[in-house]
N, C-alpha and C. Protein backbone atom coordinates (compact mmCIF):
# COMPACT_ATOMS: atom_id res chain seq x y z
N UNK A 1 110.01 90.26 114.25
CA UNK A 1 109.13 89.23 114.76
C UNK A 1 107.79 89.87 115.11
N UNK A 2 106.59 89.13 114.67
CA UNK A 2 105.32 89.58 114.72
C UNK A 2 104.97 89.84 116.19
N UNK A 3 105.75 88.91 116.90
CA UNK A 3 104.85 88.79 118.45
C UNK A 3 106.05 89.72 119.59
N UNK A 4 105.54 90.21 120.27
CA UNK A 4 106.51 90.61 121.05
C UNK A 4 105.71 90.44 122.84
N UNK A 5 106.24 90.13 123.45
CA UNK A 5 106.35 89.15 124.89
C UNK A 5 106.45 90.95 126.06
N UNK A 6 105.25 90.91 126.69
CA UNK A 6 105.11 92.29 126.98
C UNK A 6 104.58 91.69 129.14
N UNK A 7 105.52 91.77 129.94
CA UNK A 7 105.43 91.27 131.18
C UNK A 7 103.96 91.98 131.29
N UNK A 8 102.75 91.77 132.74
CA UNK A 8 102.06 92.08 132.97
C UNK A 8 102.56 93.26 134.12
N UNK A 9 103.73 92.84 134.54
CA UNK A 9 104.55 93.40 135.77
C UNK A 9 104.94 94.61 135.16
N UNK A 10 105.40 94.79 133.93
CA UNK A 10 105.62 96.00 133.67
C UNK A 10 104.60 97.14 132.74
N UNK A 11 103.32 96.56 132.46
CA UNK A 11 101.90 97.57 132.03
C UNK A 11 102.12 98.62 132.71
N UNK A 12 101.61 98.46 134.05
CA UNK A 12 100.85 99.12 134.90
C UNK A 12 102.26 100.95 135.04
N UNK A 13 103.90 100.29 135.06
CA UNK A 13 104.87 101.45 134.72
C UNK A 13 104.85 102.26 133.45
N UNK A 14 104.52 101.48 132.66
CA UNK A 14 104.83 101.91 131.24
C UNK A 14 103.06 102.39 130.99
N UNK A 15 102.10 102.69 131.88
CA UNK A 15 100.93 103.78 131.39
C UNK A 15 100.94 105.17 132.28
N UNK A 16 101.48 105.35 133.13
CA UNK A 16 101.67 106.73 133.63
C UNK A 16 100.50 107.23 134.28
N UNK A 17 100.31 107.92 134.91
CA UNK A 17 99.37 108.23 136.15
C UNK A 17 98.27 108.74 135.34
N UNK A 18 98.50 109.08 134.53
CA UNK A 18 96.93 109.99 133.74
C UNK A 18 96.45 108.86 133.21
N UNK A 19 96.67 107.57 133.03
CA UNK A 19 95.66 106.89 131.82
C UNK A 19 94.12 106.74 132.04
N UNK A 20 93.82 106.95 133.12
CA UNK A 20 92.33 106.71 133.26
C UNK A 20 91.86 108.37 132.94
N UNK A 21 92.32 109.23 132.40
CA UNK A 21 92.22 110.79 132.04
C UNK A 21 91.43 110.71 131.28
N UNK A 22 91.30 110.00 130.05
CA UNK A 22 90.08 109.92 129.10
C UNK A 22 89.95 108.57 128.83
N UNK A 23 88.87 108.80 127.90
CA UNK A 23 88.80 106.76 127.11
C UNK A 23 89.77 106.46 126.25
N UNK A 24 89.82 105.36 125.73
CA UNK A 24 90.22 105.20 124.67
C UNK A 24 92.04 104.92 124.93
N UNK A 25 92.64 104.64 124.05
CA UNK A 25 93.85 104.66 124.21
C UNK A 25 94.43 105.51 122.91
N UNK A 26 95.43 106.03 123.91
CA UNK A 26 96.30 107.31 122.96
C UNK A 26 97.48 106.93 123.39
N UNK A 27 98.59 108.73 123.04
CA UNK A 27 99.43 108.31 123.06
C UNK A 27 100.23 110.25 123.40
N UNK A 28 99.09 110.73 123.30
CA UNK A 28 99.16 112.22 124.09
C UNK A 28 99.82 112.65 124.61
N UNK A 29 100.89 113.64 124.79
CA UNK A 29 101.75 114.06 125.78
C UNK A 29 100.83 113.98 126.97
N UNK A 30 100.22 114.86 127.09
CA UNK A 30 99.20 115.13 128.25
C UNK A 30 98.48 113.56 128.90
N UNK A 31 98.73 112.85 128.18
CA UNK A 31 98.44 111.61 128.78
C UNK A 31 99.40 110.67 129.19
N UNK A 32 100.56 111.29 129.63
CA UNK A 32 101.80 110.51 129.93
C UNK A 32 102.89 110.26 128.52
N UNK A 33 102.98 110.61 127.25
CA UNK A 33 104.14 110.92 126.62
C UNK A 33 104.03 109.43 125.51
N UNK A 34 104.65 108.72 125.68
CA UNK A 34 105.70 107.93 124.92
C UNK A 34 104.56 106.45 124.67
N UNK A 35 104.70 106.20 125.85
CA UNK A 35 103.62 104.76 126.15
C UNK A 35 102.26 104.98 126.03
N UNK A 36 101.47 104.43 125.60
CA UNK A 36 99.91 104.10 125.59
C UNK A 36 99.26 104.37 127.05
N UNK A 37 98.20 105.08 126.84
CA UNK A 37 97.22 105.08 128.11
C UNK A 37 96.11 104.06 127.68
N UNK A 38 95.44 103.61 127.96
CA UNK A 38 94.61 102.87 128.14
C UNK A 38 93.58 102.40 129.25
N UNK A 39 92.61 102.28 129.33
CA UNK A 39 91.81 102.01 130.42
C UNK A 39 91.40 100.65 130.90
N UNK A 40 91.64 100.06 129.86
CA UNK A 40 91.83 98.42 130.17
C UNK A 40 92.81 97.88 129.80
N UNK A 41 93.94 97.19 130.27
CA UNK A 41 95.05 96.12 129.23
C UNK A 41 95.16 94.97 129.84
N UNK A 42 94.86 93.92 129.05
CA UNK A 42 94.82 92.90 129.71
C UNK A 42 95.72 91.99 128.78
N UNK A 43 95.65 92.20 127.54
CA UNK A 43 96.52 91.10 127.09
C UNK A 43 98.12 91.23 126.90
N UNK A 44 98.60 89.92 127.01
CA UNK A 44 99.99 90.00 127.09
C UNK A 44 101.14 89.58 125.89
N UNK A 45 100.62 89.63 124.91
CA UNK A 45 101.00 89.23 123.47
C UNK A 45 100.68 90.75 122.35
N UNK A 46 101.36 91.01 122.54
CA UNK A 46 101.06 92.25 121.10
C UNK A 46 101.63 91.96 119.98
N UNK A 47 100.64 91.92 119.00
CA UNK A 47 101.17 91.75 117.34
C UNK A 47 101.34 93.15 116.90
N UNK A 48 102.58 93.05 116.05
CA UNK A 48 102.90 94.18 115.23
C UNK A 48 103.06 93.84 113.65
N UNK A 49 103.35 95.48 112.93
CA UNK A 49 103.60 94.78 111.65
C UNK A 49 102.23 95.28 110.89
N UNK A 50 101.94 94.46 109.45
CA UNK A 50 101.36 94.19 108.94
C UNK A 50 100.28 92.74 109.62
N UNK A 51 99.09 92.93 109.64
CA UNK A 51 98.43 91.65 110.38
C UNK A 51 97.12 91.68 109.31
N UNK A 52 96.64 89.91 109.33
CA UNK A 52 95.93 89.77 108.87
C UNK A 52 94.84 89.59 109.26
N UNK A 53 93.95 88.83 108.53
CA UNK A 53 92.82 88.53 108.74
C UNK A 53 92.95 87.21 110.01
N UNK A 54 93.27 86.16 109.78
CA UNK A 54 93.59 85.08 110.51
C UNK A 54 94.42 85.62 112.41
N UNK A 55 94.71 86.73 112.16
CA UNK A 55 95.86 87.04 113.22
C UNK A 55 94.76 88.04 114.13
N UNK A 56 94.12 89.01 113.49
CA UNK A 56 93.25 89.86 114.16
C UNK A 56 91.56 88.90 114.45
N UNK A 57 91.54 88.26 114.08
CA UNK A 57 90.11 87.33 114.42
C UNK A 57 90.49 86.60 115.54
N UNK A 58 91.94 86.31 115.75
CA UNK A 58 92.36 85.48 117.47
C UNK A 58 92.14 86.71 118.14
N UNK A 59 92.30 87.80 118.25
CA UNK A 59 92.01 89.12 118.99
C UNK A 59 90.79 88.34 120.39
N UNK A 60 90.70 89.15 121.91
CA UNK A 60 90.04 89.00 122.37
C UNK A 60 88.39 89.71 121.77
N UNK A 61 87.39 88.99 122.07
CA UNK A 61 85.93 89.22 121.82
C UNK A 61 85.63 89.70 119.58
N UNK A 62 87.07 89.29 119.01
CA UNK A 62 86.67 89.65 117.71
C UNK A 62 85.61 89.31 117.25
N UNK A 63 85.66 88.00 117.50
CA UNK A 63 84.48 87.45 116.91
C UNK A 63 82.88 87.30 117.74
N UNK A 64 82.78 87.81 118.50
CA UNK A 64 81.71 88.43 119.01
C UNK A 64 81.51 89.66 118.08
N UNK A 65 81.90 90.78 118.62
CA UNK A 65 82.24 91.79 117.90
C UNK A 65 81.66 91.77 116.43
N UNK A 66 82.35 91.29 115.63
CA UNK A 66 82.23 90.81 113.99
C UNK A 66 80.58 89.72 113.65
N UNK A 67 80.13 89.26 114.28
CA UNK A 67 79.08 88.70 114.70
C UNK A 67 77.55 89.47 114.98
N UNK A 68 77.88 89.78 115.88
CA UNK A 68 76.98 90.80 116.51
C UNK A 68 77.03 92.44 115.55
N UNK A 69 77.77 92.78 115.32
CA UNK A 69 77.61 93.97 114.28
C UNK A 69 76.85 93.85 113.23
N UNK A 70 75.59 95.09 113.28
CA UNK A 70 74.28 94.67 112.19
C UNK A 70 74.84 96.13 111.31
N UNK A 71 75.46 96.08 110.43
CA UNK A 71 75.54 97.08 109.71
C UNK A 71 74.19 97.82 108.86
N UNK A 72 74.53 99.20 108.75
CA UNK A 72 73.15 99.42 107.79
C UNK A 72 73.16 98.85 106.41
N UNK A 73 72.67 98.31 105.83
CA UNK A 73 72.26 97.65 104.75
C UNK A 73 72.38 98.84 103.33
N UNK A 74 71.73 99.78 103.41
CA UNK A 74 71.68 100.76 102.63
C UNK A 74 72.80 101.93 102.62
N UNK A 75 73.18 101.34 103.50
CA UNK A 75 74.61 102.25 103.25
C UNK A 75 76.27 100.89 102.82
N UNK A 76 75.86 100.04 103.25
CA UNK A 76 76.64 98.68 102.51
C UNK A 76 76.56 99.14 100.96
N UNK A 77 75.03 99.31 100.57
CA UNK A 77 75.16 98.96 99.41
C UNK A 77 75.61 100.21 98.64
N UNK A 78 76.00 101.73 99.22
CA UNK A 78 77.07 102.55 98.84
C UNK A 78 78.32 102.37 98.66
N UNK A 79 78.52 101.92 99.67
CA UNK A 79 79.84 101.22 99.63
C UNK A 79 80.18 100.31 98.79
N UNK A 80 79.36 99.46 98.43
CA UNK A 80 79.50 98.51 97.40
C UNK A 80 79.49 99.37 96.23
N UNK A 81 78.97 100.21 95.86
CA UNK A 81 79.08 101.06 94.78
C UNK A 81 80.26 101.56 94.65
N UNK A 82 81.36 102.10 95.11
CA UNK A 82 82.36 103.05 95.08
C UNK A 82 83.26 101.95 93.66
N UNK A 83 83.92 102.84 92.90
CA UNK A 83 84.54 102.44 91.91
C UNK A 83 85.40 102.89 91.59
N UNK A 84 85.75 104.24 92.45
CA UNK A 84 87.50 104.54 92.68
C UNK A 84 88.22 103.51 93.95
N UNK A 85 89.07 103.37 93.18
CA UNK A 85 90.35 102.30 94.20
C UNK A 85 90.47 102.98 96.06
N UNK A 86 90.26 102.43 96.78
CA UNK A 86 90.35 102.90 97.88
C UNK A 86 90.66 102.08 98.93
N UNK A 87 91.90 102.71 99.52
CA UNK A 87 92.66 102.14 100.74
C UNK A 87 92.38 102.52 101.88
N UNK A 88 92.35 102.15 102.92
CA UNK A 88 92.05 102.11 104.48
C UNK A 88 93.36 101.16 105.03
N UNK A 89 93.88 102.51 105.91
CA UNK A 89 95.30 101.86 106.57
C UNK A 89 94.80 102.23 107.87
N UNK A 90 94.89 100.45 108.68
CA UNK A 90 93.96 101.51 109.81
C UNK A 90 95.57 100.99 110.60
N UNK A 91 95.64 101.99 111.72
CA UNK A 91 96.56 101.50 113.03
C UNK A 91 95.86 101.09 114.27
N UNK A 92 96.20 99.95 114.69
CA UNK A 92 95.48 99.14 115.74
C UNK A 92 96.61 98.39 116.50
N UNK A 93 96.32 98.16 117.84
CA UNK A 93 96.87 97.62 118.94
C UNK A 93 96.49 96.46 119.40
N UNK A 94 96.45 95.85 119.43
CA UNK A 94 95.84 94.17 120.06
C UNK A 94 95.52 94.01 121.23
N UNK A 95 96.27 94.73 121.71
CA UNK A 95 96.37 94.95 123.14
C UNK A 95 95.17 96.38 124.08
N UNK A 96 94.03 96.83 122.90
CA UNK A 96 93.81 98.29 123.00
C UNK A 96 92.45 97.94 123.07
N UNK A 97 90.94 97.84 123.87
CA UNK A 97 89.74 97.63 123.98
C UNK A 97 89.05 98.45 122.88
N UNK A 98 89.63 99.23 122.62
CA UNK A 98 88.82 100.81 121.08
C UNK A 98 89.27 99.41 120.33
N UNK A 99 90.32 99.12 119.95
CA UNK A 99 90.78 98.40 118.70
C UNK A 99 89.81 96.79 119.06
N UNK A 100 89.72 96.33 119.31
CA UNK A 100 88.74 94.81 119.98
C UNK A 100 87.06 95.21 119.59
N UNK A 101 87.07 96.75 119.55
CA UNK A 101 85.50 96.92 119.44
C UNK A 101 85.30 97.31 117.66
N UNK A 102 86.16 97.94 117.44
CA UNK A 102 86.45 98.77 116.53
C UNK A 102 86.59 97.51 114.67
N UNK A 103 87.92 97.42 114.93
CA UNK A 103 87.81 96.39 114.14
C UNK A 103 87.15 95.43 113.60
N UNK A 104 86.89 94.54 114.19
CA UNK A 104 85.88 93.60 113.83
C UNK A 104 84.91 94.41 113.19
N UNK A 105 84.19 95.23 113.66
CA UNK A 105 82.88 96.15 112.72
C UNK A 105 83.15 96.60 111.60
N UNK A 106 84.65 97.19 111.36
CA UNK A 106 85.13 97.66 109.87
C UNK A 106 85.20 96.44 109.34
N UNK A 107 85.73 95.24 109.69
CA UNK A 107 85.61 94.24 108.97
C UNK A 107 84.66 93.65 107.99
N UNK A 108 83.77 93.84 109.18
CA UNK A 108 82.46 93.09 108.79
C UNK A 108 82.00 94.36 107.63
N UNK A 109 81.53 95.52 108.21
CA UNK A 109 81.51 96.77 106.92
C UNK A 109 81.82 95.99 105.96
N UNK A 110 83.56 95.61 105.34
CA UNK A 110 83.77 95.34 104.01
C UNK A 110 83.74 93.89 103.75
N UNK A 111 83.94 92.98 104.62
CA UNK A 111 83.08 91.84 103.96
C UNK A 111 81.52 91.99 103.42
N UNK A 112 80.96 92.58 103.89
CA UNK A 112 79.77 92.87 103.40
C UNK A 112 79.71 93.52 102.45
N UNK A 113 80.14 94.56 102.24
CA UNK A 113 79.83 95.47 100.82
C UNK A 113 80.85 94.68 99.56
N UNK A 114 81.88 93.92 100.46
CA UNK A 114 82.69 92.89 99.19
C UNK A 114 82.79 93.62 97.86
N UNK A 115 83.66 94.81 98.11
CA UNK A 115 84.24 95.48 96.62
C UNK A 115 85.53 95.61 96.52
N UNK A 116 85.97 94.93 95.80
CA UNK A 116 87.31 95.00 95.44
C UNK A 116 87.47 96.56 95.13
N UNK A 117 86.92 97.81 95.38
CA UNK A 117 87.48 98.76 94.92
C UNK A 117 87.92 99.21 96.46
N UNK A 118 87.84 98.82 97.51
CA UNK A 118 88.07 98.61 99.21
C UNK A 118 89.18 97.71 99.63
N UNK A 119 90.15 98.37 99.65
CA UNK A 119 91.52 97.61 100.10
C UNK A 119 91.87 98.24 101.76
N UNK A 120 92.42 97.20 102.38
CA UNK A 120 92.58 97.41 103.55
C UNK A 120 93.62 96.87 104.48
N UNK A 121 94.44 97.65 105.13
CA UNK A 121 95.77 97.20 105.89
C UNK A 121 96.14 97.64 106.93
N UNK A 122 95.80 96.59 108.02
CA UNK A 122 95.95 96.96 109.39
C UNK A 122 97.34 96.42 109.49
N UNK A 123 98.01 97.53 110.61
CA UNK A 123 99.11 98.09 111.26
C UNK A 123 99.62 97.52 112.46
N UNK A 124 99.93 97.10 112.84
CA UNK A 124 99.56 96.55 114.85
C UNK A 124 101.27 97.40 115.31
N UNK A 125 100.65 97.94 116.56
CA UNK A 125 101.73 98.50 116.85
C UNK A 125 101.72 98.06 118.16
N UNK A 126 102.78 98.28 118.95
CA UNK A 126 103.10 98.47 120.55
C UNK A 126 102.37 99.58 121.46
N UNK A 127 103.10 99.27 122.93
CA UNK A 127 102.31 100.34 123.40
C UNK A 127 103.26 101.35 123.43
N UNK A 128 104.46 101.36 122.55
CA UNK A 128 105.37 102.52 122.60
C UNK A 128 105.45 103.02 121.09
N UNK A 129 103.99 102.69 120.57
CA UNK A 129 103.52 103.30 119.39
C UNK A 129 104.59 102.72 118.04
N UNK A 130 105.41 101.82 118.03
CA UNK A 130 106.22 101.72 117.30
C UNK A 130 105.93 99.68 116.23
N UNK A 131 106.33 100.12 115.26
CA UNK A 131 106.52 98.14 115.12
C UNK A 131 107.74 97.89 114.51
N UNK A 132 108.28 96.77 114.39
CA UNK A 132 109.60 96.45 113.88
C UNK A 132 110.30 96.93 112.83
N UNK A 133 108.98 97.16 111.84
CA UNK A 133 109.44 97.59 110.17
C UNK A 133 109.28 98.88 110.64
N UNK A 134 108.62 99.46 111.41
CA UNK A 134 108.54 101.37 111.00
C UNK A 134 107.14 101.36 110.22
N UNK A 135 106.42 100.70 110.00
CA UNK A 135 105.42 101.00 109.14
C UNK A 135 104.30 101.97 109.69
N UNK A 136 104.40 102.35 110.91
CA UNK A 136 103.42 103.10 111.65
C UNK A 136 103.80 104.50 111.75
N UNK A 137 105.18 104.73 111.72
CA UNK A 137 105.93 105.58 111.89
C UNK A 137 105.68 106.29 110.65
N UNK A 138 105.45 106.20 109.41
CA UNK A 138 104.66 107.06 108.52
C UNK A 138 103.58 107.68 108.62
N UNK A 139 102.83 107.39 109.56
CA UNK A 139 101.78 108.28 109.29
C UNK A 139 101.61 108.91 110.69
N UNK A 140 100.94 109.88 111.24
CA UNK A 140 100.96 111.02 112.35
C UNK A 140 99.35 110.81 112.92
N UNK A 141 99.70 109.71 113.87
CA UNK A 141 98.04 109.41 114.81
C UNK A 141 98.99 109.47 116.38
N UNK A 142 97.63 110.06 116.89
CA UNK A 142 98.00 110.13 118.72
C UNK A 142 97.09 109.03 119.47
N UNK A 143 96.07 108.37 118.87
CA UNK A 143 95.00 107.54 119.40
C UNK A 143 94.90 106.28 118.49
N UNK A 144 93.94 105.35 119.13
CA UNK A 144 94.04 104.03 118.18
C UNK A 144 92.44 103.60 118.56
N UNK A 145 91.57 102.68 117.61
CA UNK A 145 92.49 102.79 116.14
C UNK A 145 92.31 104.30 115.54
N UNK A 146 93.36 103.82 114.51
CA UNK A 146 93.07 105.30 113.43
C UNK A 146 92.74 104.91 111.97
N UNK A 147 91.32 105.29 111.41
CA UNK A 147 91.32 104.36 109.87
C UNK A 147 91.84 105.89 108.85
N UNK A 148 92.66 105.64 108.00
CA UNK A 148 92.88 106.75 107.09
C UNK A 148 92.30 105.88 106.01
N UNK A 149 91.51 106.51 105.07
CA UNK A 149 91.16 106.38 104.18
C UNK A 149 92.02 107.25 102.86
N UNK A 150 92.07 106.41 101.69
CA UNK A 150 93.11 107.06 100.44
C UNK A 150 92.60 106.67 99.20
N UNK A 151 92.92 107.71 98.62
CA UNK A 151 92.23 107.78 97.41
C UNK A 151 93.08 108.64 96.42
N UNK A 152 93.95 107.42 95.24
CA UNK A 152 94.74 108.09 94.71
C UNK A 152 96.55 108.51 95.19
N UNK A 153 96.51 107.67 96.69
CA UNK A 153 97.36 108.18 97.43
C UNK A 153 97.55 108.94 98.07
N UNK A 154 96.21 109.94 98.17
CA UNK A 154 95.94 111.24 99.05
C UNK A 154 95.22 111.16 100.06
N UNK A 155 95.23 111.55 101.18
CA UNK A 155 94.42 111.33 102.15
C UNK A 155 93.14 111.60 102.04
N UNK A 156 91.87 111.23 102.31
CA UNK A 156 90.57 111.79 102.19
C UNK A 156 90.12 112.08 103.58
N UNK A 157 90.36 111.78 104.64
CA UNK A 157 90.25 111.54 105.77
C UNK A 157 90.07 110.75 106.94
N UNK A 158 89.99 110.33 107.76
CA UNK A 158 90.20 109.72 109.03
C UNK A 158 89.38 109.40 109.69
N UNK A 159 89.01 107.98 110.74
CA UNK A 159 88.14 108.04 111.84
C UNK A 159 89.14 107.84 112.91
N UNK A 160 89.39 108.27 114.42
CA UNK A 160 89.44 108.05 115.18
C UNK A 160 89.18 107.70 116.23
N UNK A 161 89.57 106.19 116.73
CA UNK A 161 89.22 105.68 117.85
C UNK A 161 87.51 105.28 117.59
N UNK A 162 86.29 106.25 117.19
CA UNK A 162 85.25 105.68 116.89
C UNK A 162 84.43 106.42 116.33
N UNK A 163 83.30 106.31 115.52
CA UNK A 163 82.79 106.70 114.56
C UNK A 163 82.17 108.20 114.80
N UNK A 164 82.29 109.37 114.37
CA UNK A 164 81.84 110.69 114.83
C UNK A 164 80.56 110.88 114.44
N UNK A 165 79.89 109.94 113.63
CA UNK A 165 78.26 109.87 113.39
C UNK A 165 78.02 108.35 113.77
N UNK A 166 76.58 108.36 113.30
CA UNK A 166 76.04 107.37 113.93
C UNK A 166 77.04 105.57 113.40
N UNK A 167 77.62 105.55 113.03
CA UNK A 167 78.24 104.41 112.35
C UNK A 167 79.52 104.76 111.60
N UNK A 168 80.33 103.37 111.84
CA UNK A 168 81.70 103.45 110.66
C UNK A 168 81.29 103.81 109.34
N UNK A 169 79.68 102.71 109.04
CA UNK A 169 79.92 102.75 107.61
C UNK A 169 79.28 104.51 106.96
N UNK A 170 78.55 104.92 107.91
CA UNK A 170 78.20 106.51 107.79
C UNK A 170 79.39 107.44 107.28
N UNK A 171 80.12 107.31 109.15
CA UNK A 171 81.75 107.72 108.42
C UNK A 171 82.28 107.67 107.06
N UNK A 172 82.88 106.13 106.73
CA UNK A 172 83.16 106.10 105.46
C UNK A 172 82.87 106.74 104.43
N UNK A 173 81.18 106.60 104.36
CA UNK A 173 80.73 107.29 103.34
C UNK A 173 81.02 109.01 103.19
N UNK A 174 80.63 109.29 104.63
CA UNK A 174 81.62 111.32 104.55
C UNK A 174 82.26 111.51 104.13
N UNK A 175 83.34 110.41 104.62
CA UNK A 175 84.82 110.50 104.39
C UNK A 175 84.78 110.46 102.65
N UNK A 176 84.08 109.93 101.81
CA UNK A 176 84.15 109.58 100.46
C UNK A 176 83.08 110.67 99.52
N UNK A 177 82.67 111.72 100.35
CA UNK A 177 81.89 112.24 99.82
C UNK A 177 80.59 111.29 98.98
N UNK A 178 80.11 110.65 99.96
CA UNK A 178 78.98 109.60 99.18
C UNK A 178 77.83 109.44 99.95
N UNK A 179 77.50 110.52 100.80
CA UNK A 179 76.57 110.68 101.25
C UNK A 179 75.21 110.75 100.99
N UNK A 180 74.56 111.38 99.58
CA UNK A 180 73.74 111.52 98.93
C UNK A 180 72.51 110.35 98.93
């Protein structure tokens, strides 16, 4: 089942004394082990699984978010260029303020550059890092979100939690060697 029913009464046990230790939400030994740290949680519905478009746009502030994001234009239109097949499996939490900010902007990224050579499949997990099918459980992230990018089936590399240059769509492009 997509939805899973998460008390408010029991958050505050299940994040462990370190969560205000850094930003972002992980999943770190050093940040209490098993359960999610987080610095904000407010919602009480977590989707897991495979999620779509329709399911992550109910997200709190998505559509702000997705709205308000002015992507660079000239780097869209790199992206729009790419013509090897390329996947982005990102893992995201519903429940996770990185993932509420995060998302929506990759979104918008590939609605905009609109290339079918840009495939993309978000993950939704718990805050005990897990979802019903196991589908998260393949791949090896401590923080959320996490976008892996693939090419060929091989990893090309990763953003975590948020963009290490000035923008996702910057990222991307590193990540794709398409910087030029």
């Amino acid at each position: 089942m997509k939805r899973t029913l998460l008390a408010l009464v029991l958050a505050p046990m299940m994040m462990g004394p370190a969560m205000a230790a850094q930003g972002g939400c992980g999943f770190d030994k050093a940040d209490g082990g098993l359960f999610a740290t987080c610095e904000e949680e407010k919602k009480e519905v977590i989707l897991t699984g495979i999620l779509g478009f329709e399911e992550l746009r109910q997200q709190p502030g998505y559509e702000a978010n997705f709205d308000a994001y002015q992507a660079d234009a000239a780097l869209i239109a790199k992206l729009a260029a790419i013509d090897t097949p390329t996947e982005l499996v990102v893992i995201v939490g519903t429940w996770c303020p990185d993932c509420h900010r995060e998302t929506p902007r990759l979104a918008k990224i590939l609605a905009e550059a609109n290339n079918p050579n840009l495939t993309v499949k978000y993950i939704g997990i718990d805050r005990t890092r897990t979802d019903p099918e196991g589908l998260a459980a393949q791949y090896d992230f401590q923080r959320i979100p996490t976008v892996m990018v693939f090419q060929g089936g091989e990893e090309q590399g990763r953003i975590v939690e948020r963009p290490t240059s000035e923008s996702l769509e910057q990222d991307l492009l590193n990540i794709l060697g398409t910087t030029e």
